[in-house]
N, C-alpha and C. Protein backbone atom coordinates (compact mmCIF):
# COMPACT_ATOMS: atom_id res chain seq x y z
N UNK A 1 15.63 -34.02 10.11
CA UNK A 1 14.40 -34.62 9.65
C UNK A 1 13.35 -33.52 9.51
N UNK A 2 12.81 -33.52 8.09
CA UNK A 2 11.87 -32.45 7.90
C UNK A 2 10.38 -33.20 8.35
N UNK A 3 9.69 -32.60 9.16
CA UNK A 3 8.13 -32.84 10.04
C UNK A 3 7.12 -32.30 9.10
N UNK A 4 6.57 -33.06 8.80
CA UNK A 4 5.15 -32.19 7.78
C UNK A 4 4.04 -33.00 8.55
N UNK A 5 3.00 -31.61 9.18
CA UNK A 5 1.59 -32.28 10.32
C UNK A 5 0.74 -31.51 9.78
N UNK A 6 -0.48 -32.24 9.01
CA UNK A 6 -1.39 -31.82 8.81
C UNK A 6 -2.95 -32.34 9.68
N UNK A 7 -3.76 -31.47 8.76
CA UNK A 7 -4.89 -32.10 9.98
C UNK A 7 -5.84 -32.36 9.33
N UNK A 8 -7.10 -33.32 9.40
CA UNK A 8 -8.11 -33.77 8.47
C UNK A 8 -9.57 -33.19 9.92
N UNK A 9 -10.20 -32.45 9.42
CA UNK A 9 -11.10 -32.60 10.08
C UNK A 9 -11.12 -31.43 10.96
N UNK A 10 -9.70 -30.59 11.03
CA UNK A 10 -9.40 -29.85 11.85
C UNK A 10 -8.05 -29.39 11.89
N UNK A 11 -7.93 -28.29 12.90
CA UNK A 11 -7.17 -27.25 12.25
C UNK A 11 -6.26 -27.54 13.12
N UNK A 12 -4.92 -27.65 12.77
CA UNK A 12 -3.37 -27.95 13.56
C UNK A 12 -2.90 -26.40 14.48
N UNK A 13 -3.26 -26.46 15.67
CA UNK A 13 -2.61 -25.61 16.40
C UNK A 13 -1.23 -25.51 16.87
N UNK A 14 -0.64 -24.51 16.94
CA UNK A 14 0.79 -24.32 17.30
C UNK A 14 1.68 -25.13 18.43
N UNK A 15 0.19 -24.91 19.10
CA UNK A 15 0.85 -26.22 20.43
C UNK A 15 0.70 -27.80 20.18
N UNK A 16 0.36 -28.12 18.82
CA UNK A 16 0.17 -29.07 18.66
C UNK A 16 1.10 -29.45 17.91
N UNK A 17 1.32 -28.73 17.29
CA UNK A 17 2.20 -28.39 15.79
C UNK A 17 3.72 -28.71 16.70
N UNK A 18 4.25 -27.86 17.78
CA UNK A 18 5.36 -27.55 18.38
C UNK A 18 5.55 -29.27 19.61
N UNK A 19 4.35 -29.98 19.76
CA UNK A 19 4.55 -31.06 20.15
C UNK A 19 4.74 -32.03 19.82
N UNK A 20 3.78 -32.23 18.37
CA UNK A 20 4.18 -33.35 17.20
C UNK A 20 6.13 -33.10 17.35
N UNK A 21 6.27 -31.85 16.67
CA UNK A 21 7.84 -31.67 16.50
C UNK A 21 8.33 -31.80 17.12
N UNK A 22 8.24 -32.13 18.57
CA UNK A 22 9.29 -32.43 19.58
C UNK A 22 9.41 -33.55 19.77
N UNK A 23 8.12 -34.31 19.87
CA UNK A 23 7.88 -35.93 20.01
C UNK A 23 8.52 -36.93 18.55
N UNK A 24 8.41 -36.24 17.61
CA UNK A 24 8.85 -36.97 16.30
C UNK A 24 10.56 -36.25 16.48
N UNK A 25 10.67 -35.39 16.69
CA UNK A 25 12.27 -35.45 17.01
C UNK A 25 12.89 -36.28 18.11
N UNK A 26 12.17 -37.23 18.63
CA UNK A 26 13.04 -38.08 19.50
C UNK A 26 13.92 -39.32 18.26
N UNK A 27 13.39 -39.01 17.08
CA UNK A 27 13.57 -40.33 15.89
C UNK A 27 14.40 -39.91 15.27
N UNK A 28 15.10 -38.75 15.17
CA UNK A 28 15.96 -37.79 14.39
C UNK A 28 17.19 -38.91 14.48
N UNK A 29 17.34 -39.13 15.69
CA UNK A 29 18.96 -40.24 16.09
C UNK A 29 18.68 -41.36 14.63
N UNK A 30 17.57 -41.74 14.35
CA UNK A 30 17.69 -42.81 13.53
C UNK A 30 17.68 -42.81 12.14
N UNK A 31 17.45 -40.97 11.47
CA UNK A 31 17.17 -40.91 10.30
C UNK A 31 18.16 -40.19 9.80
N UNK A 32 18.32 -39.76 8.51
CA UNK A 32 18.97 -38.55 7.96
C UNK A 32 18.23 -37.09 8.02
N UNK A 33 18.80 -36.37 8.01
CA UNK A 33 18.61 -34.94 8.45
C UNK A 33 17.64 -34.59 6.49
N UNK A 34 17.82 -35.20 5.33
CA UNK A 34 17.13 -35.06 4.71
C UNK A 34 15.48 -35.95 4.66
N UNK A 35 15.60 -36.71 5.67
CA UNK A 35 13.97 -37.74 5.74
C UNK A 35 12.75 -36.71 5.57
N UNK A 36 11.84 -36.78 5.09
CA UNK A 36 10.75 -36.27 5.66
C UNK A 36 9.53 -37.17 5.92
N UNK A 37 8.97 -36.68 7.48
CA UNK A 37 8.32 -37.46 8.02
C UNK A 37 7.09 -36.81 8.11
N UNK A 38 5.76 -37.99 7.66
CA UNK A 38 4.29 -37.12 7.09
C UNK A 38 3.41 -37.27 8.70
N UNK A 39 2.86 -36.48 9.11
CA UNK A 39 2.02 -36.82 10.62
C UNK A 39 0.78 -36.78 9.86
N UNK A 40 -0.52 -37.03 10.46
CA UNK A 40 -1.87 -36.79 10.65
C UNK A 40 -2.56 -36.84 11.58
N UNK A 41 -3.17 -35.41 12.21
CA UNK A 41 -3.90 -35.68 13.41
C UNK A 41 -5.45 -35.36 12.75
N UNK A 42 -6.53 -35.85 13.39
CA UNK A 42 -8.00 -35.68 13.00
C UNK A 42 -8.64 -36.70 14.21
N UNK A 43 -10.13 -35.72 13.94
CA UNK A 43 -10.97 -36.01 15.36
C UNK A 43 -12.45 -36.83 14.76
N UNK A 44 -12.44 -37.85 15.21
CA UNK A 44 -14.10 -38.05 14.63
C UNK A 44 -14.86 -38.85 16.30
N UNK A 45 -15.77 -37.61 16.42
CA UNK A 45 -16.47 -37.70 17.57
C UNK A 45 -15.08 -37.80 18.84
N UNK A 46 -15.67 -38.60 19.45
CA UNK A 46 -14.67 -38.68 21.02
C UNK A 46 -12.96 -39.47 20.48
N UNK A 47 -12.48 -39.79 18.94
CA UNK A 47 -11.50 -40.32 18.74
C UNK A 47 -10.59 -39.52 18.62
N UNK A 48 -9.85 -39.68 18.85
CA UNK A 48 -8.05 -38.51 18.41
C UNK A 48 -7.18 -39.51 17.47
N UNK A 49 -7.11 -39.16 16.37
CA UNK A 49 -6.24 -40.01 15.56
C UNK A 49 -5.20 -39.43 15.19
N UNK A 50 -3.56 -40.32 15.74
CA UNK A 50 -2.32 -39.68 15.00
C UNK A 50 -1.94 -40.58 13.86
N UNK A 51 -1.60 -40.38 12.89
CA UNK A 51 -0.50 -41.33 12.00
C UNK A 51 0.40 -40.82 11.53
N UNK A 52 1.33 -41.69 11.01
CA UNK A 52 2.63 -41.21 11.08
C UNK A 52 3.59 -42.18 9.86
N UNK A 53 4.00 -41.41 9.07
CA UNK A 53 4.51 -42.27 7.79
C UNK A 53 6.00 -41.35 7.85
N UNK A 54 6.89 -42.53 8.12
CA UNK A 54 8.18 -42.19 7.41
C UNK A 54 8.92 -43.12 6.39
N UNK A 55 8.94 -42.67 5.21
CA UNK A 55 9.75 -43.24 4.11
C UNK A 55 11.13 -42.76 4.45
N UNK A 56 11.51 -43.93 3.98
CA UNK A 56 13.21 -44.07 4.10
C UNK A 56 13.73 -45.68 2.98
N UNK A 57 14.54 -44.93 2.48
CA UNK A 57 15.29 -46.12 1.75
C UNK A 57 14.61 -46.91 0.98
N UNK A 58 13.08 -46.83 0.52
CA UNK A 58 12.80 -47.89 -0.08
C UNK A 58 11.55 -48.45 0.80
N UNK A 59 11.95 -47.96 2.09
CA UNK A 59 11.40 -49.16 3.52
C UNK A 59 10.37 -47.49 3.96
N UNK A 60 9.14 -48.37 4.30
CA UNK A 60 8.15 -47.13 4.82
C UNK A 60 7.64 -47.61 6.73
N UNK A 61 7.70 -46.59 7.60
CA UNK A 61 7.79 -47.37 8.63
C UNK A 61 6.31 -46.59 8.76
N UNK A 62 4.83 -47.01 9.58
CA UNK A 62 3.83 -46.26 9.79
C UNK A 62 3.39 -46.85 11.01
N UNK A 63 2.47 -45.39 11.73
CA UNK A 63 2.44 -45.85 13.20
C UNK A 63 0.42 -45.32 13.16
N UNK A 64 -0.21 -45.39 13.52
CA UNK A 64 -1.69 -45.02 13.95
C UNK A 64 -2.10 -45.40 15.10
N UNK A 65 -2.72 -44.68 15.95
CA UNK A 65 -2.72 -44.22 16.73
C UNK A 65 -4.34 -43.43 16.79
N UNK A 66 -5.09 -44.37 18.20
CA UNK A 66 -6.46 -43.67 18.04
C UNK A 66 -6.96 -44.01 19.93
N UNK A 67 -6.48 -42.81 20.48
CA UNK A 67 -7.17 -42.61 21.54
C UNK A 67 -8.34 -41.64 22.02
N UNK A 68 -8.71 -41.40 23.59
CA UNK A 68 -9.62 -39.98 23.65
C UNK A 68 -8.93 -38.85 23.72
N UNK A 69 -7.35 -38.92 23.80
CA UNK A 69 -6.62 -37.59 24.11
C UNK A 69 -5.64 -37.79 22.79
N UNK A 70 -5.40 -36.57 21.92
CA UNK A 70 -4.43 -36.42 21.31
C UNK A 70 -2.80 -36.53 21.44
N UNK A 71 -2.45 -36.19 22.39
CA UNK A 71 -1.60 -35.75 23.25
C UNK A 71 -1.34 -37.94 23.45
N UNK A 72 -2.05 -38.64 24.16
CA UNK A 72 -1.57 -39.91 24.10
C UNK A 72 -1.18 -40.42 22.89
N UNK A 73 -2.57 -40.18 21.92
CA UNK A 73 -2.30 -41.14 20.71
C UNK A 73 -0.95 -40.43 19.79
N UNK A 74 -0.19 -39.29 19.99
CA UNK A 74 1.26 -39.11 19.73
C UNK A 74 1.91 -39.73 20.48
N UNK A 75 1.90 -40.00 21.77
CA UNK A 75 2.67 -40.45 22.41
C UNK A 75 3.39 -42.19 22.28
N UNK A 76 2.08 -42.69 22.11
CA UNK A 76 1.75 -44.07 21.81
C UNK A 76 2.44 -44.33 20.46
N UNK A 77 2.44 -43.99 19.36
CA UNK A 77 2.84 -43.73 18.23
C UNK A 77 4.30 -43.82 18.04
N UNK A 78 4.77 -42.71 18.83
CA UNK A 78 6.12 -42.91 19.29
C UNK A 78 6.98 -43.70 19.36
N UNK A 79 6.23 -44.68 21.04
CA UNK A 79 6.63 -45.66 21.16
C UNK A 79 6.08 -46.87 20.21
N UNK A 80 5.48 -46.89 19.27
CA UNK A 80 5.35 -48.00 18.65
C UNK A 80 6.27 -47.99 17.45
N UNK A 81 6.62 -46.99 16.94
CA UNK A 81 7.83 -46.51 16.33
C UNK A 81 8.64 -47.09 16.41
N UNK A 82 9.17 -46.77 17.75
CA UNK A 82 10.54 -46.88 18.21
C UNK A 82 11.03 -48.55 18.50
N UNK A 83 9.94 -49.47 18.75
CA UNK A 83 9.78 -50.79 18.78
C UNK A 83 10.13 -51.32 17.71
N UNK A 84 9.65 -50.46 16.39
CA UNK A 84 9.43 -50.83 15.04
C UNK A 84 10.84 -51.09 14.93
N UNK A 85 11.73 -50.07 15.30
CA UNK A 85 13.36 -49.84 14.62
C UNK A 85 14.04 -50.66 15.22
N UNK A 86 13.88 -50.62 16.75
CA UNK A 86 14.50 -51.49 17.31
C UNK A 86 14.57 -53.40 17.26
N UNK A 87 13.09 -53.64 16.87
CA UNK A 87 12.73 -54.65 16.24
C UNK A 87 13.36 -54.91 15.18
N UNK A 88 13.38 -54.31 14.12
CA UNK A 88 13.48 -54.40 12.89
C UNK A 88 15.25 -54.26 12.22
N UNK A 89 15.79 -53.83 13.80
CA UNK A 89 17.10 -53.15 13.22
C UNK A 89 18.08 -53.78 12.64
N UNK A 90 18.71 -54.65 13.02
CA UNK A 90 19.59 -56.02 11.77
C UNK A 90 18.77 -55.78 10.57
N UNK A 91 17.64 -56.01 11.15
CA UNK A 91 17.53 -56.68 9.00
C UNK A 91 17.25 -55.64 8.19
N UNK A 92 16.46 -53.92 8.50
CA UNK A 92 16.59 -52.98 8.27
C UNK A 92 18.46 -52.21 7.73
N UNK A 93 19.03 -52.81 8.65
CA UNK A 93 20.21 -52.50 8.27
C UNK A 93 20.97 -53.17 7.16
N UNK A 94 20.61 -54.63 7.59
CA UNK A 94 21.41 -55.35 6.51
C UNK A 94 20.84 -55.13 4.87
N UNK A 95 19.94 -54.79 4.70
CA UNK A 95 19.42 -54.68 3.71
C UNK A 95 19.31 -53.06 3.12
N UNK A 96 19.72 -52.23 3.92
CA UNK A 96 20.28 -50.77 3.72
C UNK A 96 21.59 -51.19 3.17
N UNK A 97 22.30 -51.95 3.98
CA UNK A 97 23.89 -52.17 3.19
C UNK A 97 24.04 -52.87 2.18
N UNK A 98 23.20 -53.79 1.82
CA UNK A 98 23.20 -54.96 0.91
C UNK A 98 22.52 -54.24 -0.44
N UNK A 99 22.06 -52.71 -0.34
CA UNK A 99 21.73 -52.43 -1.30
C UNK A 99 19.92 -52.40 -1.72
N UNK A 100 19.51 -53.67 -1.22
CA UNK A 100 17.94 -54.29 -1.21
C UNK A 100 17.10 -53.32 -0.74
N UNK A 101 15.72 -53.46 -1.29
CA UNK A 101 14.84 -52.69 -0.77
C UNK A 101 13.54 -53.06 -0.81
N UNK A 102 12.66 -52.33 0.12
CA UNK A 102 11.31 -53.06 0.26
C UNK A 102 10.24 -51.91 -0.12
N UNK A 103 9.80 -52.55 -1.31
CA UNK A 103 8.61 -51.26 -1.50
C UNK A 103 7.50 -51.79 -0.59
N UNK A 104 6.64 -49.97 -0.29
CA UNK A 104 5.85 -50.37 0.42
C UNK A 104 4.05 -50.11 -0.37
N UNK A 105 3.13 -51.08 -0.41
CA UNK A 105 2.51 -50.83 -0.83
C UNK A 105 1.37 -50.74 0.08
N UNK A 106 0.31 -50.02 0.41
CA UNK A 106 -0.68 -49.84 1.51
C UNK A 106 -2.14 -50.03 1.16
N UNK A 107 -2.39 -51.25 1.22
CA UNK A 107 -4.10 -52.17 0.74
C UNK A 107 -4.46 -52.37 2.26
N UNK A 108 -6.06 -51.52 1.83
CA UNK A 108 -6.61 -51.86 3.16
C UNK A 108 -7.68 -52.49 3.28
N UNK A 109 -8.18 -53.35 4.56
CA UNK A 109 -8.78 -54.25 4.09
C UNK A 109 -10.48 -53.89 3.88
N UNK A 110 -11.24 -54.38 3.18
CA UNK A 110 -12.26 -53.85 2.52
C UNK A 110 -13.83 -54.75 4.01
N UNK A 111 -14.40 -53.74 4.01
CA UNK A 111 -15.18 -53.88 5.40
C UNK A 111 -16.29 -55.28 4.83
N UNK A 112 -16.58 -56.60 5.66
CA UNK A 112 -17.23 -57.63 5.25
C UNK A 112 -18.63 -57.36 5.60
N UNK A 113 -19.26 -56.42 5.86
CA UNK A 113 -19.83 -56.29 6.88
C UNK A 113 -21.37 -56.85 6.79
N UNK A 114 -22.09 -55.95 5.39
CA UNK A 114 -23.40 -56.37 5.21
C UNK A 114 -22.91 -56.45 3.72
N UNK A 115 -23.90 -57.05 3.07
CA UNK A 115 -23.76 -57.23 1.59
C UNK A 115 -24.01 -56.80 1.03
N UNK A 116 -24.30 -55.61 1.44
CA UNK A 116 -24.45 -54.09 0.64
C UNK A 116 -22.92 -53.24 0.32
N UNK A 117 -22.23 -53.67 0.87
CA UNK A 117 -20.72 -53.16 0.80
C UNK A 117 -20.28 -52.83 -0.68
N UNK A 118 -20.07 -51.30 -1.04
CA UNK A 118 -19.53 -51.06 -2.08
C UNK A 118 -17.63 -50.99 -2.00
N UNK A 119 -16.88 -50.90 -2.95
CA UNK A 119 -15.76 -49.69 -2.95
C UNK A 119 -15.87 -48.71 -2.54
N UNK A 120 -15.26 -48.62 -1.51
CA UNK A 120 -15.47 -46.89 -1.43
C UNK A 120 -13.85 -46.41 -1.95
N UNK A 121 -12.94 -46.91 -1.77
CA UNK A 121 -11.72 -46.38 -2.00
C UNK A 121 -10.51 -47.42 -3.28
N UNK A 122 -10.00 -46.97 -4.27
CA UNK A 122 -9.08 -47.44 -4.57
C UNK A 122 -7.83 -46.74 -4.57
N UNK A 123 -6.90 -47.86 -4.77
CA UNK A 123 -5.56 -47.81 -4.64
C UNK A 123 -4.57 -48.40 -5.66
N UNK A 124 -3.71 -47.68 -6.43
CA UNK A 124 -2.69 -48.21 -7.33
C UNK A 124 -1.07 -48.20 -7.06
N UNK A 125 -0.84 -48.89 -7.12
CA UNK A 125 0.62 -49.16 -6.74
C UNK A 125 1.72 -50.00 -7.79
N UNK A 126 3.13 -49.54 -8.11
CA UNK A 126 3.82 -50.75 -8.42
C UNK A 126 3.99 -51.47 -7.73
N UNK A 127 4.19 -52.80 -8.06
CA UNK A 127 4.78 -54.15 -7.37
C UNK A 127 6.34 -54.35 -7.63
N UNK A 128 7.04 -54.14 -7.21
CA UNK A 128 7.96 -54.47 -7.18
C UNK A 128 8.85 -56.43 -6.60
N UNK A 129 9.24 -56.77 -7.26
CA UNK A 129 9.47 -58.20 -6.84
C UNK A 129 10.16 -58.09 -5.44
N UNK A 130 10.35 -59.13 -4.47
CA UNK A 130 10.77 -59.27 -3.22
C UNK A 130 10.31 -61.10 -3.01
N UNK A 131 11.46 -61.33 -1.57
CA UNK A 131 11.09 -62.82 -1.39
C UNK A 131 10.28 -62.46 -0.17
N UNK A 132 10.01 -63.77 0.13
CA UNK A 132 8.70 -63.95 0.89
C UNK A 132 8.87 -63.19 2.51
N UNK A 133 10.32 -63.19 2.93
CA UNK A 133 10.80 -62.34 4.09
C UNK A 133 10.88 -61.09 3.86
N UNK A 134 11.21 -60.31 3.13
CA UNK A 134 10.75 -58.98 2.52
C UNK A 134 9.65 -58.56 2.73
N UNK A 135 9.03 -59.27 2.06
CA UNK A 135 7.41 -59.29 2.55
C UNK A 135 6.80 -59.39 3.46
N UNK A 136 7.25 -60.05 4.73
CA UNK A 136 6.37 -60.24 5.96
C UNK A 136 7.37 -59.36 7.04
N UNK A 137 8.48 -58.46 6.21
CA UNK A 137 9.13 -57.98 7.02
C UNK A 137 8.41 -56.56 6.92
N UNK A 138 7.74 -56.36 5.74
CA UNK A 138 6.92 -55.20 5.43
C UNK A 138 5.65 -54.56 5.83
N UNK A 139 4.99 -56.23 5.85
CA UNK A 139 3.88 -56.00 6.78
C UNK A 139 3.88 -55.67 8.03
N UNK A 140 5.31 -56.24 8.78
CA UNK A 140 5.04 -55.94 10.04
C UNK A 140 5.11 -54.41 9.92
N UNK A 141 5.93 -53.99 9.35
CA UNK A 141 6.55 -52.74 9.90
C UNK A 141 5.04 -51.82 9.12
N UNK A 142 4.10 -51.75 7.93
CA UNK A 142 3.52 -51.32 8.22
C UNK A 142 2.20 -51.23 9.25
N UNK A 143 2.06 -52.35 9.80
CA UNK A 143 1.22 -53.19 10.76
C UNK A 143 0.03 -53.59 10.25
N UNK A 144 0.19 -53.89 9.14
CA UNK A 144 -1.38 -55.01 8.71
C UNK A 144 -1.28 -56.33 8.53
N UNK A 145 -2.00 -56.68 8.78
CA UNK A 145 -2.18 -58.36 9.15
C UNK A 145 -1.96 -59.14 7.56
N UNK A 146 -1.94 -57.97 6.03
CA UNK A 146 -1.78 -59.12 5.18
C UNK A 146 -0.32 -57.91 4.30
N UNK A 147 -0.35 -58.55 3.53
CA UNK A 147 0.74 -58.18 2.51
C UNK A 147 0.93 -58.69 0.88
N UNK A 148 0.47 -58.19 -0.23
CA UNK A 148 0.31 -58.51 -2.07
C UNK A 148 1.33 -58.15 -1.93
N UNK A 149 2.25 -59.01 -2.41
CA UNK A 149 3.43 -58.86 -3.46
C UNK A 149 3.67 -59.65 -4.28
N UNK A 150 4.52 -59.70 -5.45
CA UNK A 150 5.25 -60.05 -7.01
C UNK A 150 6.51 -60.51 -5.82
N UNK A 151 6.40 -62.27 -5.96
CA UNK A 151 7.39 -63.17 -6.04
C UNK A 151 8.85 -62.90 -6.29
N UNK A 152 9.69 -62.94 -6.23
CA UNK A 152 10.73 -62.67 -6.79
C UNK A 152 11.40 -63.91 -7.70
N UNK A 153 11.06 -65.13 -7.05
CA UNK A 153 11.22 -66.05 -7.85
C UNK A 153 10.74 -66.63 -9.18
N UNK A 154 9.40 -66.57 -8.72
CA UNK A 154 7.88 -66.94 -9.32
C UNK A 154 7.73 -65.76 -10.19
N UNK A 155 7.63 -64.84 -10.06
CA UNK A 155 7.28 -63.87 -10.63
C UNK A 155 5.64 -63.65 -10.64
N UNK A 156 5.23 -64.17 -10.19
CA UNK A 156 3.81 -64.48 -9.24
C UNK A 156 3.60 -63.35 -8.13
N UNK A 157 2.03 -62.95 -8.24
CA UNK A 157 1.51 -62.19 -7.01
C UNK A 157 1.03 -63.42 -6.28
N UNK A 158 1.67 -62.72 -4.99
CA UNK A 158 1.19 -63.75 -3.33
C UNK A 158 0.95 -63.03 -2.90
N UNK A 159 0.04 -63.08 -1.74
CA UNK A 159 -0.09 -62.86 -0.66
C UNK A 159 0.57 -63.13 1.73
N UNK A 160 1.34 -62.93 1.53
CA UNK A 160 1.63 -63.09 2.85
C UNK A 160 0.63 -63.00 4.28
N UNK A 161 0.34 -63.30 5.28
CA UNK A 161 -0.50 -62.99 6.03
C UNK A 161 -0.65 -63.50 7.10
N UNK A 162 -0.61 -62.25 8.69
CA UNK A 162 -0.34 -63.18 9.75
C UNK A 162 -1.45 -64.50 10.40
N UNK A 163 -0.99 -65.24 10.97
CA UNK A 163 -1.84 -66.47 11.06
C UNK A 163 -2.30 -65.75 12.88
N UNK A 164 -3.62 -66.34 13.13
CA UNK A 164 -3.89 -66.11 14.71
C UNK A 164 -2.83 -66.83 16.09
N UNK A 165 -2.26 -68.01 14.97
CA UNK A 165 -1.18 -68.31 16.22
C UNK A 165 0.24 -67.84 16.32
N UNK A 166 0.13 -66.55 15.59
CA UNK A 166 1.14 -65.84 15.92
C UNK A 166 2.72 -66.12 14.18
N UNK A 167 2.25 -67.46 13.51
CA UNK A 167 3.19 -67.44 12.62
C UNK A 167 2.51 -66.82 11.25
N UNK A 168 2.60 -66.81 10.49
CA UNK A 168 2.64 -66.53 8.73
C UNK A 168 2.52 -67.52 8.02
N UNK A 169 1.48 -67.27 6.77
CA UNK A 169 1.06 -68.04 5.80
C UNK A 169 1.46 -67.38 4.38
N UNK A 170 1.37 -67.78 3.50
CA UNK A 170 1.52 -67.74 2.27
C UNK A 170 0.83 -68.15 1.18
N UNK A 171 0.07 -67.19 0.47
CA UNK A 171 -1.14 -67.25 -0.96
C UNK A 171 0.02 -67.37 -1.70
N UNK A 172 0.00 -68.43 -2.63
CA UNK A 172 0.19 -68.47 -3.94
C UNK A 172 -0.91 -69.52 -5.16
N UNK A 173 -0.93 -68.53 -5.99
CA UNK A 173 -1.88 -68.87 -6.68
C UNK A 173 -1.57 -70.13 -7.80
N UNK A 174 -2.81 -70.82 -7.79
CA UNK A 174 -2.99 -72.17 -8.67
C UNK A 174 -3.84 -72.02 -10.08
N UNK A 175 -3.25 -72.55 -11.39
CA UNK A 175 -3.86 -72.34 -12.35
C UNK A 175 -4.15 -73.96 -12.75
């Protein structure tokens, strides 16, 4: 597994550099020796932020990570990782064998805050079709609470999205 750690905000030291790589090589057991896996560490004020994107197969697994010590929020990361695979592993697999795949697309959610709120950021992506388990199998694994995708049936954009009591809902749109 090839490790690529960059840094926003600040400059990647060797001992940091040589720890990311040891800590993200605990995941090596689960990938191919051609994966490459993207890190990000950056500091704003007293926060330490890691993230962590590995594409594989179609399927994107991402971890973030924001404590006061760097050194945790890799650690933490890790293990939320490793939950991810283990969680995820049947249907990750079955759908590695079955051929299927889950694009991943990454919409974030836009701040409600005052009503002065502009764009600050866009994002373009294909949609690729998928059923509605695809979809909420995607969200989890990137960990946001919603998920746009193209129907596979419908051929319709929905929305997926976790509910507060723990199950999933489903946008589909009415004309």
């Amino acid at each position: 597994m090839r490790i690529t750690v960059s840094g926003k905000n600040m400059d990647v030291t060797d001992a940091l550099r040589s720890t990311v790589n040891k800590k993200m090589g605990k995941l090596d057991k689960y990938f191919n020796k051609d994966l490459e896996l993207k890190a990000t560490v950056s500091v704003e004020k007293n926060r330490h932020i890691f993230e962590v994107t590995i594409p594989f197969n179609g399927t994107i697994l991402r971890s973030e990570e924001v404590t006061d010590d760097m050194y945790t929020s890799i650690d933490k990361a890790v293990d939320v990782l490793e939950r991810q695979i283990r969680k995820h592993k049947t249907k990750l697999e079955k759908r590695y064998y079955s051929g299927g795949s889950i694009k991943f697309e990454n919409i974030t959610q836009l701040p409600e805050e005052d009503k002065d709120s502009k764009i600050v950021k866009t994002k373009k992506f294909a949609i690729k079709p998928m059923d509605e388990e695809e979809a909420v199998l995607q969200m989890e694994l990137i960990g946001h609470s919603f998920f746009v995708f193209r129907n596979a049936e419908t051929n319709e954009v929905n929305v997926v999205y976790r509910r507060k009591d723990g199950n999933y809902g489903l946008i589909e749109p009415e004309f």
